[in-house]
Protein backbone atom coordinates (compact mmCIF):
# COMPACT_ATOMS: atom_id res chain seq x y z
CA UNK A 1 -58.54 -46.77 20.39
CA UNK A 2 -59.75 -43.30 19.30
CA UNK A 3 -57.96 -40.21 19.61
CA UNK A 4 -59.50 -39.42 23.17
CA UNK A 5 -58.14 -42.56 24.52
CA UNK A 6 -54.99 -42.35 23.23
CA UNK A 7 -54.75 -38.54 24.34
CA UNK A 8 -55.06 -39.47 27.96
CA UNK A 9 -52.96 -42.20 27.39
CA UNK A 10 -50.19 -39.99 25.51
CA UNK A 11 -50.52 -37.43 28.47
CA UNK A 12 -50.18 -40.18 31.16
CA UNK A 13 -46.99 -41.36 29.76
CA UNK A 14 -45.74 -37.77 29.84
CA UNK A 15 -46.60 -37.02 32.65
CA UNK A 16 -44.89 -40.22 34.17
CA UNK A 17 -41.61 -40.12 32.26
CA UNK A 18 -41.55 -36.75 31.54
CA UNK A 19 -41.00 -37.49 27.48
CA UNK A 20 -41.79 -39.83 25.09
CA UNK A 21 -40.76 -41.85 21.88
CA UNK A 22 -43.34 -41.63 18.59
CA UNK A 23 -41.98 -45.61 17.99
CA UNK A 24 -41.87 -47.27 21.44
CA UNK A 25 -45.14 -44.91 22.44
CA UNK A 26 -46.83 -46.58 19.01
CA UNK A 27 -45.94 -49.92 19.84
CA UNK A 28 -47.01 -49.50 23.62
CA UNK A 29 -50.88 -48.11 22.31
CA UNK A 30 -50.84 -50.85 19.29
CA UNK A 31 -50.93 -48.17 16.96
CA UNK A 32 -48.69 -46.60 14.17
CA UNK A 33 -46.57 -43.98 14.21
CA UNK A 34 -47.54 -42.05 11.98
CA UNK A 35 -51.29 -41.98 14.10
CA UNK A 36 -48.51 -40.95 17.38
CA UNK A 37 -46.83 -38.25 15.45
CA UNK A 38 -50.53 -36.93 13.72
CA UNK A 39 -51.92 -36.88 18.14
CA UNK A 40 -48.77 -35.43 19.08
CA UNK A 41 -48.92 -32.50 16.13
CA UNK A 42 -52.83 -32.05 17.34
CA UNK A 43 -51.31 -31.53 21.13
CA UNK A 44 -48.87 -29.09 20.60
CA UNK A 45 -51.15 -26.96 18.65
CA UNK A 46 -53.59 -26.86 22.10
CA UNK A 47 -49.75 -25.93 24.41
CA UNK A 48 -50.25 -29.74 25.70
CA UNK A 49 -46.94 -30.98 24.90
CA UNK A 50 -43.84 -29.60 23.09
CA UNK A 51 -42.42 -31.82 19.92
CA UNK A 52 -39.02 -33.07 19.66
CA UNK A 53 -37.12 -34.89 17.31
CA UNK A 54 -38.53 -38.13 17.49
CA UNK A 55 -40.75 -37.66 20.26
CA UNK A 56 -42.18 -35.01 22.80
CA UNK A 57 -41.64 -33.45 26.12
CA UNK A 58 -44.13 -32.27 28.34
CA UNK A 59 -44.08 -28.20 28.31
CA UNK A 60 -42.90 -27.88 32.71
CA UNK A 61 -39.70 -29.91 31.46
CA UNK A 62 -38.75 -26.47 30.15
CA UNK A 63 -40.03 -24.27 32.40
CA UNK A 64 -36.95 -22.93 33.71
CA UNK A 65 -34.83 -21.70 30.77
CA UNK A 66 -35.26 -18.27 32.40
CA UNK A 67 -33.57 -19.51 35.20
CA UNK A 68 -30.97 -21.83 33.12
CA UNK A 69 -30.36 -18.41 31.48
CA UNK A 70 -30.12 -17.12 35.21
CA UNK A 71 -27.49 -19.40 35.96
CA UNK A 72 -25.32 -18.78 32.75
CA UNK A 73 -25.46 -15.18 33.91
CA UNK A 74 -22.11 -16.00 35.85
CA UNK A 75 -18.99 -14.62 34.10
CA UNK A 76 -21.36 -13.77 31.14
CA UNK A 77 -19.16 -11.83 29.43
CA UNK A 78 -16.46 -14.02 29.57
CA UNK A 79 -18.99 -17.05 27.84
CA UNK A 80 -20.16 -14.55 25.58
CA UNK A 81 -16.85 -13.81 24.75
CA UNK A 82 -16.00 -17.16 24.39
CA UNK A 83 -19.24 -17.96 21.99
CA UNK A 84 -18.47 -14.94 19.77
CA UNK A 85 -15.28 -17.22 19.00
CA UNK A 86 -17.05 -20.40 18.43
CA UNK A 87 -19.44 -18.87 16.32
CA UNK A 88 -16.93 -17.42 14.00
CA UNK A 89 -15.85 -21.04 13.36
CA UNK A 90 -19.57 -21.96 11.96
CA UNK A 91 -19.83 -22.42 8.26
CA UNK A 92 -23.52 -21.84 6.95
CA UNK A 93 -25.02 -25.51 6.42
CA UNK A 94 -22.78 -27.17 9.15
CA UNK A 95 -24.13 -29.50 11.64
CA UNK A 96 -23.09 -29.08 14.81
CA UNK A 97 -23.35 -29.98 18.13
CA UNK A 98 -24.45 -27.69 21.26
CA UNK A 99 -24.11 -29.62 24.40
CA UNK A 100 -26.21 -28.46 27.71
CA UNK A 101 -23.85 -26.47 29.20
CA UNK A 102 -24.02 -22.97 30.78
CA UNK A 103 -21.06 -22.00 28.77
CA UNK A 104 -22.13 -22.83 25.07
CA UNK A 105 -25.47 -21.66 25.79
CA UNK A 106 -25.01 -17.72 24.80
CA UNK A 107 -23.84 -19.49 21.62
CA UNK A 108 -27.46 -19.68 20.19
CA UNK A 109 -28.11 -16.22 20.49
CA UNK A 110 -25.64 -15.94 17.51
CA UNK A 111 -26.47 -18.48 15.39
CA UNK A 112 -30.26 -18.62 15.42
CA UNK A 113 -30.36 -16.71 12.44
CA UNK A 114 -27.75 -19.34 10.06
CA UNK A 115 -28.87 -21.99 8.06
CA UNK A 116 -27.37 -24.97 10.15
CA UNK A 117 -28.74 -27.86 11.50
CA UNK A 118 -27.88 -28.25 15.56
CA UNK A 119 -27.89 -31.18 17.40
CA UNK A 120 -28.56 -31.16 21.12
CA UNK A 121 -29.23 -32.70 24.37
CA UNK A 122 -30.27 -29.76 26.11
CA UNK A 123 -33.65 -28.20 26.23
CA UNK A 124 -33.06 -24.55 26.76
CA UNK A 125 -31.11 -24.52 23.36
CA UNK A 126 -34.01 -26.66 22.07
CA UNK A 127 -36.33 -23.59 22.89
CA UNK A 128 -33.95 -20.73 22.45
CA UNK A 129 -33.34 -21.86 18.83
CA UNK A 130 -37.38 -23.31 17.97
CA UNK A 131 -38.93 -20.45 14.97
CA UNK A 132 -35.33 -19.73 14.15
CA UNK A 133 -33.32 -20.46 10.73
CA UNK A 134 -31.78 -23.06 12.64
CA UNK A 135 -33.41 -26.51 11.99
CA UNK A 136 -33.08 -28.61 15.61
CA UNK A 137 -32.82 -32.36 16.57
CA UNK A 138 -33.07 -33.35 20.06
CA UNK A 139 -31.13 -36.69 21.04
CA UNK A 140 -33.95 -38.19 23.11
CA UNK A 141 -33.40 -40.09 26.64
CA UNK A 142 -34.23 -39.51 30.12
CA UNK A 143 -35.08 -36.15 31.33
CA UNK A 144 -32.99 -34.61 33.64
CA UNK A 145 -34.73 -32.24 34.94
CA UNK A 146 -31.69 -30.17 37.12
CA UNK A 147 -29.60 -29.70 34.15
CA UNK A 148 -32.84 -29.25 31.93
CA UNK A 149 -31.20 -32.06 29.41
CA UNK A 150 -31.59 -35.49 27.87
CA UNK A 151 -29.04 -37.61 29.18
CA UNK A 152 -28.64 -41.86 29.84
CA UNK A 153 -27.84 -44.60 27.05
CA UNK A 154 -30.72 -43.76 24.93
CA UNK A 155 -29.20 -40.46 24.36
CA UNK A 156 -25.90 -42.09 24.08
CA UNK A 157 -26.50 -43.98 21.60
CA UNK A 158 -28.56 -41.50 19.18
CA UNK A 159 -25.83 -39.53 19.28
CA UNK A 160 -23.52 -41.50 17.58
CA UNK A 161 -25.61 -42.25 14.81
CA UNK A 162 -25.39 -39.19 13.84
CA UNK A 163 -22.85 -36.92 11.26
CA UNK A 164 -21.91 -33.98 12.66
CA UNK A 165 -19.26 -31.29 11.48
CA UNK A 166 -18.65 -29.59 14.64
CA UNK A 167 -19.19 -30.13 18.76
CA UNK A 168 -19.29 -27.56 20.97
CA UNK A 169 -18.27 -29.11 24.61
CA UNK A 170 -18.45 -27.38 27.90
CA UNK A 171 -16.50 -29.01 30.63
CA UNK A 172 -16.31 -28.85 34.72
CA UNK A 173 -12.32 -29.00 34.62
CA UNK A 174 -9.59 -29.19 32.34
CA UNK A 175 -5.42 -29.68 33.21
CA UNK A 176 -2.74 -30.60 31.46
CA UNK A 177 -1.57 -33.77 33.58
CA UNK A 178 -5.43 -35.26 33.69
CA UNK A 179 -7.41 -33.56 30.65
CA UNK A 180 -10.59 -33.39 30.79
CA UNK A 181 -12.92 -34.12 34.01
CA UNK A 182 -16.95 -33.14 34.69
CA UNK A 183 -18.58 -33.40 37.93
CA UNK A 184 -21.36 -35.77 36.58
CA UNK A 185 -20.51 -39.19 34.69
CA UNK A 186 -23.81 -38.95 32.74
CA UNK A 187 -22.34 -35.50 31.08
CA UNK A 188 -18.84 -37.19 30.42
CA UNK A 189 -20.93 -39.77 28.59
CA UNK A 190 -22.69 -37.83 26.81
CA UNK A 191 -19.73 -35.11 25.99
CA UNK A 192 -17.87 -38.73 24.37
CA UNK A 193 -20.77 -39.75 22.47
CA UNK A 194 -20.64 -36.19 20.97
CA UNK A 195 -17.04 -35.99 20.20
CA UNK A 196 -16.94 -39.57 18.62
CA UNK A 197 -19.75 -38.19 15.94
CA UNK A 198 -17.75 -34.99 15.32
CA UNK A 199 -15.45 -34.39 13.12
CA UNK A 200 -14.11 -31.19 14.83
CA UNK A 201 -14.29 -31.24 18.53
CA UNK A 202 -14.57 -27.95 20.23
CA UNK A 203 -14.06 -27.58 23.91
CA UNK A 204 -15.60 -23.82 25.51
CA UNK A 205 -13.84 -23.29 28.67
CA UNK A 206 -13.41 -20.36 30.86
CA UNK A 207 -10.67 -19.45 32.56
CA UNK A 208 -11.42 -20.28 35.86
CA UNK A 209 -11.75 -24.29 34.88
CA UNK A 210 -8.02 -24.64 33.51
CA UNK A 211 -5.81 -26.80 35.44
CA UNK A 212 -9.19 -27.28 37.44
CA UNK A 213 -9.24 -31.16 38.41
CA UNK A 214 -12.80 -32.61 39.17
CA UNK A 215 -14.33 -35.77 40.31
CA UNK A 216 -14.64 -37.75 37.31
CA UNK A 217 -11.33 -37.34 34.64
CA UNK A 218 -12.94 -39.48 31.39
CA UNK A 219 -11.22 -37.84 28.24
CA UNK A 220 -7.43 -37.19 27.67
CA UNK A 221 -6.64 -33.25 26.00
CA UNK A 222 -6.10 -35.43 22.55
CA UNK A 223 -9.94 -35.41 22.59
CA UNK A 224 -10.29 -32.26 21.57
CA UNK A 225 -9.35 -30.08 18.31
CA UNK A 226 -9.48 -26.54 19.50
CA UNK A 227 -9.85 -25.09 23.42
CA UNK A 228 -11.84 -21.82 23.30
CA UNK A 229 -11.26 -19.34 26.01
CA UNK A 230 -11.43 -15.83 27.55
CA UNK A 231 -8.68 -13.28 27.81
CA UNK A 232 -8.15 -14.28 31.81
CA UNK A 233 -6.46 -17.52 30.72
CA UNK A 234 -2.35 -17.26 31.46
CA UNK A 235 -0.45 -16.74 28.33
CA UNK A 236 1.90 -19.09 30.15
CA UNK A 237 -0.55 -21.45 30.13
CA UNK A 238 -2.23 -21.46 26.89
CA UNK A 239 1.19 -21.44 25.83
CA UNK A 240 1.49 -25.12 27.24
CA UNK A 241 -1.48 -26.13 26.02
CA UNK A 242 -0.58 -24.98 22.35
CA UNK A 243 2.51 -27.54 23.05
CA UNK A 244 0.65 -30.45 23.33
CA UNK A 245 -0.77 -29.83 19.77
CA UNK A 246 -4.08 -28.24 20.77
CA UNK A 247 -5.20 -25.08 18.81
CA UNK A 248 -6.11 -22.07 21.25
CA UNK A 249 -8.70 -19.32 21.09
CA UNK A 250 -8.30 -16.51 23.41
């Protein structure tokens, strides 16, 4: 099959699924993957697709990180706030983890300039970081295109092959009698699969979502290392959550 061929081919799949694997793409066309990565490379030169770690996504699938940015305009200054703590907790050459949330988001704005290595599921921190310092790896999966991120088993399960030193977790709702809880089971999933590869687990949490209980409760407050806040949070409060052995940033 010559490069033609396998271009429309490539383009069909991406246009099907959205984004694509180099080694289940190679074995589908009966080709290497080294030929998949070399047509992919040759695509993303012309603006046809947009490389990932592993794989590609087709460039719509990002279209909206102006409006994801839109959306993380609520309480910005709290979640910039908030991210001005996190980042202060980076260490040049850490690996960390940035999650797809509207909360950790600002976060790259401060980092894209450190030598780290980020992993992430979500795309809008996939473009806000690409041409920065920061050298990014996408954990690959099914597209959702509403939150702009990779989630599902594939995801899932790339995830915890990984190392990484830190992971930066939003969250729906957090309380002391249930922990944590997220509106969406395929975030909780992937939020687990993050914190199980971490060796620091960071949860970034505005006020407004303490002793918020949401649909789906799927991690106790043990989970996590460190809660990250804004100045809104109850001393009271933060005060009970520093009982239950749980460092506090405010």
């Amino acid at each position: 099959m010559n490069f033609q061929l396998r271009k429309q081919r490539l383009l069909a799949i991406l246009d099907e699924h959205g984004t694509l694997e180099v080694a289940d793409t190679a074995r589908q066309l009966q080709t290497t993957p080294i030929t998949i990565r070399r047509d992919l490379a040759h695509l993303a030169a012309k603006g046809l697709v947009v490389r990932t770690h592993g794989g590609a996504v087709l460039p719509r699938i990002a279209k909206d990180p102006v409006s994801f940015a839109r959306k993380a305009t609520a309480q910005l200054a709290q979640k910039e706030h908030i991210c001005r703590l996190a980042a202060a907790e980076i260490t040049d050459g850490d690996t960390v983890f940035i999650d797809c949330g509207s909360t950790t988001f600002p976060l790259c704005r401060l980092i894209r300039h450190r030598k780290l290595r980020v992993v992430t599921n979500s795309l809008p921190v996939l473009f806000e970081l690409a041409g920065s310092a920061v050298q990014v790896v996408v954990a690959g999966g099914e597209v959702d295109a509403e939150r702009q991120a990779m989630h599902g088993l594939v995801a899932a399960e790339q995830l915890r092959r990984y190392q990484v030193d830190k992971a930066f977790l939003g969250v729906d709702g957090l309380s002391l009698a249930r922990g944590l809880s997220a509106n969406s089971e395929q975030e909780a999933t992937i939020s687990l699969a993050a914190a199980a590869a971490a060796r620091q687990v960071y949860l970034l949490c505005d006020a407004s979502k303490l002793e918020q209980d949401k649909y789906f409760q799927f991690a106790p407050l043990s989970l996590v290392d460190t809660l990250v806040t804004d100045a809104g949070a109850p001393p009271a409060l933060l005060a009970q959550y520093r009982e239950t052995g749980l460092r506090v940033l405010a």
